[in-house]
PDB file of N, CA and C in Angstrom:
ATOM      1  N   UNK A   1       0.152  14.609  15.487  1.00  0.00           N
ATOM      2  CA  UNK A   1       0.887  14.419  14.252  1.00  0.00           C
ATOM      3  C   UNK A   1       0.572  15.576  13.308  1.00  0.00           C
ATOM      4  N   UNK A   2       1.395  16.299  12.917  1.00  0.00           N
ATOM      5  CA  UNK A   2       0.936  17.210  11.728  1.00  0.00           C
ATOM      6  C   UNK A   2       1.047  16.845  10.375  1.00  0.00           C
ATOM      7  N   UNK A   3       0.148  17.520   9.974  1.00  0.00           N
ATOM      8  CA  UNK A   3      -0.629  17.292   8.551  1.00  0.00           C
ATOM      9  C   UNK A   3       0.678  17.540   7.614  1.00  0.00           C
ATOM     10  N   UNK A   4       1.446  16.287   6.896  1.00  0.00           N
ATOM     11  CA  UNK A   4       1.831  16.071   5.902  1.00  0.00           C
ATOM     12  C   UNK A   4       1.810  16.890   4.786  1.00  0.00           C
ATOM     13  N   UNK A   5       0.275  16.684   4.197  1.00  0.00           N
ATOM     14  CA  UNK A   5       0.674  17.751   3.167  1.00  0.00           C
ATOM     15  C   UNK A   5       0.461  19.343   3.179  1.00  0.00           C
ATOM     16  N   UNK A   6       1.331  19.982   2.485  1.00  0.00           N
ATOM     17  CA  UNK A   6       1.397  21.176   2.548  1.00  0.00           C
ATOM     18  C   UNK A   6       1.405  21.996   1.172  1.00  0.00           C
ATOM     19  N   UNK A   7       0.546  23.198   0.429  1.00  0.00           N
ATOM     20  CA  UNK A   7       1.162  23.250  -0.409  1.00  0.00           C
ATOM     21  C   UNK A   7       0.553  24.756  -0.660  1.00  0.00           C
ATOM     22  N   UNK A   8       1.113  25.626  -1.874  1.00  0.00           N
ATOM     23  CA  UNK A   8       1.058  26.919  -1.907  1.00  0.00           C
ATOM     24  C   UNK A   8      -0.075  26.971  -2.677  1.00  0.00           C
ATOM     25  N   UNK A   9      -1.105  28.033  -2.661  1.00  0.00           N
ATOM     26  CA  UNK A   9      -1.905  28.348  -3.911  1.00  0.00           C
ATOM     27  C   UNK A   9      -1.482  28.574  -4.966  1.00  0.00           C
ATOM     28  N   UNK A  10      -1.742  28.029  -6.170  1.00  0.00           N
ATOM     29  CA  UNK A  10      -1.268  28.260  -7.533  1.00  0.00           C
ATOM     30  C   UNK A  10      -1.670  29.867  -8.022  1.00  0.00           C
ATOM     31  N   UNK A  11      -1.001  30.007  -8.959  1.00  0.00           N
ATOM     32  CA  UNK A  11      -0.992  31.337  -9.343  1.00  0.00           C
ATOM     33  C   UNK A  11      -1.585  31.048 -11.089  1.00  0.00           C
ATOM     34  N   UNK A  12      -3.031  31.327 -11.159  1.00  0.00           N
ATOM     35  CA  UNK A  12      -3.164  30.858 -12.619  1.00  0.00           C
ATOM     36  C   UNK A  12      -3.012  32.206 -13.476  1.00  0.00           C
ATOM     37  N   UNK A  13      -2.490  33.177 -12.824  1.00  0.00           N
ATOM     38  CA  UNK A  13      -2.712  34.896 -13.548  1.00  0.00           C
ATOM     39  C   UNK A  13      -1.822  34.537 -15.030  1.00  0.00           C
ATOM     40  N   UNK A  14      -1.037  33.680 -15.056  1.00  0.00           N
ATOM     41  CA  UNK A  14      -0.180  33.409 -16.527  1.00  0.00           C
ATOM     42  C   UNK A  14      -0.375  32.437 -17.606  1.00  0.00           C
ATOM     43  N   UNK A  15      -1.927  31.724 -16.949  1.00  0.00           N
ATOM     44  CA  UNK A  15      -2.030  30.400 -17.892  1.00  0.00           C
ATOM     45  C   UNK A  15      -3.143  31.072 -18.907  1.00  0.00           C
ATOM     46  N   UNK A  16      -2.685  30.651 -19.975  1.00  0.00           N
ATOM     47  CA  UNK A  16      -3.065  31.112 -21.791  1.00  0.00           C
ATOM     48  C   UNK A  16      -4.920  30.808 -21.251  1.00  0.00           C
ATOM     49  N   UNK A  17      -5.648  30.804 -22.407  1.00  0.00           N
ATOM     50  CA  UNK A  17      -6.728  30.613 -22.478  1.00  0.00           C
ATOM     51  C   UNK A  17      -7.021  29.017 -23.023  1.00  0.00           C
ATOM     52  N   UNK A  18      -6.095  28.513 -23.625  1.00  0.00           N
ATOM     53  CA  UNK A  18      -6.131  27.263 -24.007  1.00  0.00           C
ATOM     54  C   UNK A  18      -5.554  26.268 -22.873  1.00  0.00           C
ATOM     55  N   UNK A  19      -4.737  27.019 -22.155  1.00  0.00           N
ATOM     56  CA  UNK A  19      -4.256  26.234 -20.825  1.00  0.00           C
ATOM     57  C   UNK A  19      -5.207  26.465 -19.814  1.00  0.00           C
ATOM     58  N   UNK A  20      -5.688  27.113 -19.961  1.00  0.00           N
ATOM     59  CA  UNK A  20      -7.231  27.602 -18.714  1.00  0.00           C
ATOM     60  C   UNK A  20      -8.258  26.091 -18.628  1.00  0.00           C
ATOM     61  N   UNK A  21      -8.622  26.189 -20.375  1.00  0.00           N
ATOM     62  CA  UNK A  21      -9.286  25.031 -20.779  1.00  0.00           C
ATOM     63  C   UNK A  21      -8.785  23.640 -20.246  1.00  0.00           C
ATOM     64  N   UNK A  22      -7.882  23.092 -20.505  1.00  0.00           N
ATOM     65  CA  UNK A  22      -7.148  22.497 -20.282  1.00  0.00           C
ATOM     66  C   UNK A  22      -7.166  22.247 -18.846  1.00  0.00           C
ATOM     67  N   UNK A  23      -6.899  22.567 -17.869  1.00  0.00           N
ATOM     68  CA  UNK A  23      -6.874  22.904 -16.162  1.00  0.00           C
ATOM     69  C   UNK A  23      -8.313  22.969 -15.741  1.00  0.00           C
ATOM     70  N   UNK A  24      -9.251  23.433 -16.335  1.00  0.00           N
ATOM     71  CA  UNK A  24     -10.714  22.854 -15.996  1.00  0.00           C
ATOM     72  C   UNK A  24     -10.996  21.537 -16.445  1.00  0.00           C
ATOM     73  N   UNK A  25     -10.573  20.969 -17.849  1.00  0.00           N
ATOM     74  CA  UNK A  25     -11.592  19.808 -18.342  1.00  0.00           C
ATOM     75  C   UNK A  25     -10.875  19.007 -17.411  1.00  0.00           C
ATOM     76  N   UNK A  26      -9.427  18.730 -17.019  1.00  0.00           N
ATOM     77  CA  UNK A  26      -8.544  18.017 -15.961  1.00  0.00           C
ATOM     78  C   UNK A  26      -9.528  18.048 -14.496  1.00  0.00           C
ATOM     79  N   UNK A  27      -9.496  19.035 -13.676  1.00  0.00           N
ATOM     80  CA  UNK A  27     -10.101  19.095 -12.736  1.00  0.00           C
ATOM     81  C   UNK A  27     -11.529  18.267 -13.064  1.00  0.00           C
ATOM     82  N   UNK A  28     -12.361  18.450 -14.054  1.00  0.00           N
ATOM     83  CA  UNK A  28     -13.877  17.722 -14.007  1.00  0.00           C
ATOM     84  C   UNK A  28     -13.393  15.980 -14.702  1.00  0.00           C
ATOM     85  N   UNK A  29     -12.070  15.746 -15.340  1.00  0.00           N
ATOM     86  CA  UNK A  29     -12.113  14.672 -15.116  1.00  0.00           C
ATOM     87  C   UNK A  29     -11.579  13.931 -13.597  1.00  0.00           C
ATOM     88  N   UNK A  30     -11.310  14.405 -12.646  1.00  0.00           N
ATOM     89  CA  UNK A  30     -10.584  14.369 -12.060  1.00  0.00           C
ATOM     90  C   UNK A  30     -11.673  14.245 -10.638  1.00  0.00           C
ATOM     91  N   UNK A  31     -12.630  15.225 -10.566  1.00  0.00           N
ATOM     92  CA  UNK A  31     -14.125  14.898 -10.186  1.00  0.00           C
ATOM     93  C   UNK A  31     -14.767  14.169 -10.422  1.00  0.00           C
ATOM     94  N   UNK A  32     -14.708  13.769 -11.921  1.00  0.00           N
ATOM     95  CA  UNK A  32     -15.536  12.670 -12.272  1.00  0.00           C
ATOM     96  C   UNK A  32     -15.225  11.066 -11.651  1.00  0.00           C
ATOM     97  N   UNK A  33     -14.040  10.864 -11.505  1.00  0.00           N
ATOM     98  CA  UNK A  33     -13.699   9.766 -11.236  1.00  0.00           C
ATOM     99  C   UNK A  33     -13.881   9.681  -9.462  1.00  0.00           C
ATOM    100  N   UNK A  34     -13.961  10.950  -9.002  1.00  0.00           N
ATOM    101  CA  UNK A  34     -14.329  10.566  -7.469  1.00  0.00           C
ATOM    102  C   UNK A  34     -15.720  10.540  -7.062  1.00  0.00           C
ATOM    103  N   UNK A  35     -16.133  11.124  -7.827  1.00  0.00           N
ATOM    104  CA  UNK A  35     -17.867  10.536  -7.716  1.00  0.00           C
ATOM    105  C   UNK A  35     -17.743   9.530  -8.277  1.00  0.00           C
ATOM    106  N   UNK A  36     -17.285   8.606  -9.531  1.00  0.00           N
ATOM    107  CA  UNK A  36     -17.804   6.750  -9.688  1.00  0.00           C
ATOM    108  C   UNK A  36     -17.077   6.381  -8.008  1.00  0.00           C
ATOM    109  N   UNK A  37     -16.275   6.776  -7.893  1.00  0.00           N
ATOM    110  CA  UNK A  37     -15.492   6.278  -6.725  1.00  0.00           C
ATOM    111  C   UNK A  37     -16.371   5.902  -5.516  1.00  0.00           C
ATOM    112  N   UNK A  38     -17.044   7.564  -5.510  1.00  0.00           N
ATOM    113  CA  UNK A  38     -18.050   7.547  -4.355  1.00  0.00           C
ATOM    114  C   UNK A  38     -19.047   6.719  -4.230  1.00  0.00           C
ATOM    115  N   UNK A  39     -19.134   6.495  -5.564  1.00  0.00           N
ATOM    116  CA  UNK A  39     -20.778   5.488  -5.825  1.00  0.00           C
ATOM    117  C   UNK A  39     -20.486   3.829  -5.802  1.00  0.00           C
ATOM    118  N   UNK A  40     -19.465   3.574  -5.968  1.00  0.00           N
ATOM    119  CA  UNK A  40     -19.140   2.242  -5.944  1.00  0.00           C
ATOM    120  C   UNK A  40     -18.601   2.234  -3.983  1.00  0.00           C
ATOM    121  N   UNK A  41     -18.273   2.749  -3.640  1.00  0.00           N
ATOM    122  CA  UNK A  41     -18.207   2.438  -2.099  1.00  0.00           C
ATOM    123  C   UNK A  41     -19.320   2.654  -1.268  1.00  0.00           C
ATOM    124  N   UNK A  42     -20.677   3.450  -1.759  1.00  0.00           N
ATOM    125  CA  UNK A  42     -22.055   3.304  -1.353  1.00  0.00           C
ATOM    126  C   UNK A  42     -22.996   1.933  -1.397  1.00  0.00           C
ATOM    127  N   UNK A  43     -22.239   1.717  -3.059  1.00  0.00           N
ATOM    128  CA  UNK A  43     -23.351   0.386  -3.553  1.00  0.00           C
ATOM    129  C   UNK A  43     -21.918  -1.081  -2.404  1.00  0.00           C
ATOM    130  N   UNK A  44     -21.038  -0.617  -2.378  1.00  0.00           N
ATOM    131  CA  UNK A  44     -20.252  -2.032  -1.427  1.00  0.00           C
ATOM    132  C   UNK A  44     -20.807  -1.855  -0.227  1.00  0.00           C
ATOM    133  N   UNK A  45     -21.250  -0.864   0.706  1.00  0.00           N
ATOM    134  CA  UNK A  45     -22.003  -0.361   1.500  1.00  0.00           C
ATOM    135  C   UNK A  45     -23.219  -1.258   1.558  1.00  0.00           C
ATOM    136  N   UNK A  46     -24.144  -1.404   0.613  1.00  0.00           N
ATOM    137  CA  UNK A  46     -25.302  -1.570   0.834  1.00  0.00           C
ATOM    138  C   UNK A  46     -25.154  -3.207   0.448  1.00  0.00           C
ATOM    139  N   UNK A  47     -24.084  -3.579  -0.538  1.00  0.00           N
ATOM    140  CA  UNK A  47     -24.167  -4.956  -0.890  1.00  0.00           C
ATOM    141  C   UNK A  47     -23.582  -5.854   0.858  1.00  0.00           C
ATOM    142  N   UNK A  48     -22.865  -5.080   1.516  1.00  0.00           N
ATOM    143  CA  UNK A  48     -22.789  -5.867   2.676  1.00  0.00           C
ATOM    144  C   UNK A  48     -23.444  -5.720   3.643  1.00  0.00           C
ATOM    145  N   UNK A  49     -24.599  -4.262   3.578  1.00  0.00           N
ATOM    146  CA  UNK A  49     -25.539  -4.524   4.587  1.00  0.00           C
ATOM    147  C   UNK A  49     -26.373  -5.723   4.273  1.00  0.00           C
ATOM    148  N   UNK A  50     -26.790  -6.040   2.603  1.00  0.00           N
ATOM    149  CA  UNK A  50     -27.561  -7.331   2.565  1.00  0.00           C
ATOM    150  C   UNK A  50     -27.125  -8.521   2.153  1.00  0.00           C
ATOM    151  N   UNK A  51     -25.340  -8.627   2.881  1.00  0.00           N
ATOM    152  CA  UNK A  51     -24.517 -10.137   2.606  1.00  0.00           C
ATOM    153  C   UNK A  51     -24.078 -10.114   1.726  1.00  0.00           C
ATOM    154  N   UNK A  52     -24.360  -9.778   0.506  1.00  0.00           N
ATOM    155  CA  UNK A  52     -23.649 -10.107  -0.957  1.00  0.00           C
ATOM    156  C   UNK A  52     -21.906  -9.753  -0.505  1.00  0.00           C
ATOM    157  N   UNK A  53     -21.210 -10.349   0.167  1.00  0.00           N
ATOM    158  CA  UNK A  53     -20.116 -10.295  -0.195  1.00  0.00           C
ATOM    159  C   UNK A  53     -19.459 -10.409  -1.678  1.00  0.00           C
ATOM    160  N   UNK A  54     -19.466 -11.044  -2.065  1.00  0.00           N
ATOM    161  CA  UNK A  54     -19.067 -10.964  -3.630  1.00  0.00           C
ATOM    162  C   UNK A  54     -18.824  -9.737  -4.382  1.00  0.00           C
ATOM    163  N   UNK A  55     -20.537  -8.874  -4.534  1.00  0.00           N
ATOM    164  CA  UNK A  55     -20.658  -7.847  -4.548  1.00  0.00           C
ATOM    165  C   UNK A  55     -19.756  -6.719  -3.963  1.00  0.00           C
ATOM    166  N   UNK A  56     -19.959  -6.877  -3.063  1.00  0.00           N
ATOM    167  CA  UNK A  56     -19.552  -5.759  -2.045  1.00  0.00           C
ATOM    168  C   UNK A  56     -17.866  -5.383  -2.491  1.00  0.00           C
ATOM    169  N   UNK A  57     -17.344  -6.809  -2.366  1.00  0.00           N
ATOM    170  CA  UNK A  57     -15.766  -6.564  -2.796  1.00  0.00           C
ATOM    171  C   UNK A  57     -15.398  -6.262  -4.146  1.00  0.00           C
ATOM    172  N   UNK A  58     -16.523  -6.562  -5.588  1.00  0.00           N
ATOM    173  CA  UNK A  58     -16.188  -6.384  -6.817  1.00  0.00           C
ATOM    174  C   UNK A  58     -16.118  -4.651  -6.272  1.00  0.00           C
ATOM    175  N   UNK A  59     -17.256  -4.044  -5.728  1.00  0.00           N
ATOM    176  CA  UNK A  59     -17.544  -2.823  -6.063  1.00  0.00           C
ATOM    177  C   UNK A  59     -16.346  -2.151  -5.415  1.00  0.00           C
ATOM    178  N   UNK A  60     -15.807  -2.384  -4.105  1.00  0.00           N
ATOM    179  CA  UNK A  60     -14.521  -1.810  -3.724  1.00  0.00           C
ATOM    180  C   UNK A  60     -13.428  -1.670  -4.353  1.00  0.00           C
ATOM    181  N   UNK A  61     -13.169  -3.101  -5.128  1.00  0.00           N
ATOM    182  CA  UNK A  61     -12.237  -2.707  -6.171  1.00  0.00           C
ATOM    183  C   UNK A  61     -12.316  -1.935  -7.178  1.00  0.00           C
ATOM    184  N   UNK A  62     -13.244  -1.983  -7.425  1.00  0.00           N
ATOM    185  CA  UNK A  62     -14.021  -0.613  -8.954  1.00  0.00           C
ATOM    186  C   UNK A  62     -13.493   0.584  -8.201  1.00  0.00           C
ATOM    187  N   UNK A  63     -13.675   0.743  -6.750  1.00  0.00           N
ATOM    188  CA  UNK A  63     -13.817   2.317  -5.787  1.00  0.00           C
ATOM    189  C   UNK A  63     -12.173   2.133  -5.934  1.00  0.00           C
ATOM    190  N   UNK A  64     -11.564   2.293  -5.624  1.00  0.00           N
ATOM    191  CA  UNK A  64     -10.202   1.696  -5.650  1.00  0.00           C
ATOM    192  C   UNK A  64      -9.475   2.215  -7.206  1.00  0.00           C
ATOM    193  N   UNK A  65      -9.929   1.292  -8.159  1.00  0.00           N
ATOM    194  CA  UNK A  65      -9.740   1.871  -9.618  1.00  0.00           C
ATOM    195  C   UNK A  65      -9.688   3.478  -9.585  1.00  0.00           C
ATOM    196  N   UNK A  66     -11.364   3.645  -9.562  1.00  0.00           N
ATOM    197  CA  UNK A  66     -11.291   5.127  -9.949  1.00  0.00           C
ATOM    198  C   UNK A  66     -11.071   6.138  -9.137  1.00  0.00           C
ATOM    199  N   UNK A  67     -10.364   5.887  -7.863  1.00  0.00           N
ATOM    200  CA  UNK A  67      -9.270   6.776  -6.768  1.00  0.00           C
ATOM    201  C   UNK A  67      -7.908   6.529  -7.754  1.00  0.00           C
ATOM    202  N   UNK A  68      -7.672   5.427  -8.246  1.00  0.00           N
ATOM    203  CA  UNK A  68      -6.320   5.451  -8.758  1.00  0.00           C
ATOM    204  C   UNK A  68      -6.368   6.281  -9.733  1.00  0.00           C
ATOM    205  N   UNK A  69      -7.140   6.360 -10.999  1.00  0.00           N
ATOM    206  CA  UNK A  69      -7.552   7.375 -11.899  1.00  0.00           C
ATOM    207  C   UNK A  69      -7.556   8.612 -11.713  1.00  0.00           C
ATOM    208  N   UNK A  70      -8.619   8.935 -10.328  1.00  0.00           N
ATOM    209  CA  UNK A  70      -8.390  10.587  -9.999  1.00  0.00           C
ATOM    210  C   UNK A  70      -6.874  10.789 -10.095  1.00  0.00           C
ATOM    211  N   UNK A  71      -6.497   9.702  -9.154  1.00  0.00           N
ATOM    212  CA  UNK A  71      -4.963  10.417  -8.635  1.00  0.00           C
ATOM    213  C   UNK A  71      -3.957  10.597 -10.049  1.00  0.00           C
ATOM    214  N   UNK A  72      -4.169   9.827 -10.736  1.00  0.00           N
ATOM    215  CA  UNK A  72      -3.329   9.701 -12.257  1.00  0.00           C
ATOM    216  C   UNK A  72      -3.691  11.321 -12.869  1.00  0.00           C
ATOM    217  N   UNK A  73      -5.160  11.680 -12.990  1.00  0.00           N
ATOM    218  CA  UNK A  73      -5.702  12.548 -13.566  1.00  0.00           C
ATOM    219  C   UNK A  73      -4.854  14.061 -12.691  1.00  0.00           C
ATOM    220  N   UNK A  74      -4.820  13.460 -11.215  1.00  0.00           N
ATOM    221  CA  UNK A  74      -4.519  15.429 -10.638  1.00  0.00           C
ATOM    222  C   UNK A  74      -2.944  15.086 -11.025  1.00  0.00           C
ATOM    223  N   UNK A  75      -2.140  14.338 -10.901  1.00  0.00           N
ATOM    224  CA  UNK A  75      -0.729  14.374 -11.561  1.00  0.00           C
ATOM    225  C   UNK A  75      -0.373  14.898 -12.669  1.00  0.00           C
ATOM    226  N   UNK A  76      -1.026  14.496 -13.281  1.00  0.00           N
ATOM    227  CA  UNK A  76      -0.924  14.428 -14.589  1.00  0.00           C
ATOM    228  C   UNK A  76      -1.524  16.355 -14.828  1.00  0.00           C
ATOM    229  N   UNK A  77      -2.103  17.015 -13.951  1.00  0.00           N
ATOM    230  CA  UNK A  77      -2.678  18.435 -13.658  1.00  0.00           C
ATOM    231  C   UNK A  77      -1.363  18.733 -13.627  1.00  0.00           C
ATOM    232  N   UNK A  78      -1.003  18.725 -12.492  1.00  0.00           N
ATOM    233  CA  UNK A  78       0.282  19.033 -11.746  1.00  0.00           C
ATOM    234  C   UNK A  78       1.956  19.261 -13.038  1.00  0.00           C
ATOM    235  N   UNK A  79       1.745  17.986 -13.090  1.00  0.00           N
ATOM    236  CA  UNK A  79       2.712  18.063 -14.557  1.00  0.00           C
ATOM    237  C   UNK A  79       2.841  18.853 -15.634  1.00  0.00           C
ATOM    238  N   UNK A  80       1.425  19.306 -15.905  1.00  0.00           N
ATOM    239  CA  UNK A  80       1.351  20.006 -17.296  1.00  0.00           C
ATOM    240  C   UNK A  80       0.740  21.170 -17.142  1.00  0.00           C
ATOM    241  N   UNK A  81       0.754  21.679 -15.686  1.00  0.00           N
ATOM    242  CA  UNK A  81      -0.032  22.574 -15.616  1.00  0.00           C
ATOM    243  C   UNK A  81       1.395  23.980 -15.643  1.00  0.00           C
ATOM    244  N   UNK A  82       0.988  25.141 -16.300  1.00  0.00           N
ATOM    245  CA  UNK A  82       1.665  26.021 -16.454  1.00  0.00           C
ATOM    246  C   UNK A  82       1.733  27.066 -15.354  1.00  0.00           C
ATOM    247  N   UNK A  83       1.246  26.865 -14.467  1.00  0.00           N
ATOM    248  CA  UNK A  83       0.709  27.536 -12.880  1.00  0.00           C
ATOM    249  C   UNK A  83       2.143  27.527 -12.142  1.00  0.00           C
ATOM    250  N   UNK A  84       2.670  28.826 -11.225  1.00  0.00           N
ATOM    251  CA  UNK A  84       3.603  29.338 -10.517  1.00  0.00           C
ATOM    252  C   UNK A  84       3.228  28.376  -8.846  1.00  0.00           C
ATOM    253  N   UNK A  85       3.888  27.835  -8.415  1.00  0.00           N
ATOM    254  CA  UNK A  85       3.040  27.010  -7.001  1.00  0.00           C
ATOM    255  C   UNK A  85       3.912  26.147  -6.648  1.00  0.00           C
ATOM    256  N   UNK A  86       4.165  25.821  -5.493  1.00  0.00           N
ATOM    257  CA  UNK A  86       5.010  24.396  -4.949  1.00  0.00           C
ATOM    258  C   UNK A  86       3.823  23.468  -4.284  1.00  0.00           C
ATOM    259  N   UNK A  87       3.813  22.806  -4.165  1.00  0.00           N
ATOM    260  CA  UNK A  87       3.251  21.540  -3.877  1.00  0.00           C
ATOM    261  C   UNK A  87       4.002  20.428  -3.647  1.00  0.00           C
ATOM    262  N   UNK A  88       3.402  20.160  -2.056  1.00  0.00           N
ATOM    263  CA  UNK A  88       4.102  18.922  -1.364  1.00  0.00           C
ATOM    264  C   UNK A  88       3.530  17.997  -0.847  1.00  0.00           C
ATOM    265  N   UNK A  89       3.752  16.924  -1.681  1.00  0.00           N
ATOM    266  CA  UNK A  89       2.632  15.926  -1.030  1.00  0.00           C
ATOM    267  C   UNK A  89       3.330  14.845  -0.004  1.00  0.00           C
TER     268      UNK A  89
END
């Protein structure tokens, strides 16, 4: 099966200095939310190595949340970003 997505390197040689800003603090929120991500599917990890189901599933849904967030956050990149590039997801 081949890989779906496909997409060009962006060209940031035209984005302002305030749009620069902008396109980094995005990207580290955008990181940020996949590390809680990461950490809540470690701790569901460990809550079902020691049974706590309960646990285990609150924390997946939390992991879940903040994948939905990243993904809101790189869109929301994508959208407003002033960068030359096609992208196909």
């Amino acid at each position: 099966m081949k890989n779906p997505i496909t997409f060009t390197i962006p060209d940031y040689s035209n984005v302002s200095g305030t749009e620069s800003i902008k396109v980094i603090e995005n990207h580290k929120k955008t990181a940020s939310h996949l590390l809680a991500a990461a950490t809540e599917h470690f701790k569901a990890a460990n809550y079902l190595k020691l049974g706590n189901y309960e646990k285990a599933a609150e924390s997946a849904m939390l992991a879940r949340e903040y994948l939905n967030l990243a993904s809101q956050a790189k869109r929301d990149d994508i959208q407003n970003s002033a960068f030359n590039g096609e992208i196909t997801i």
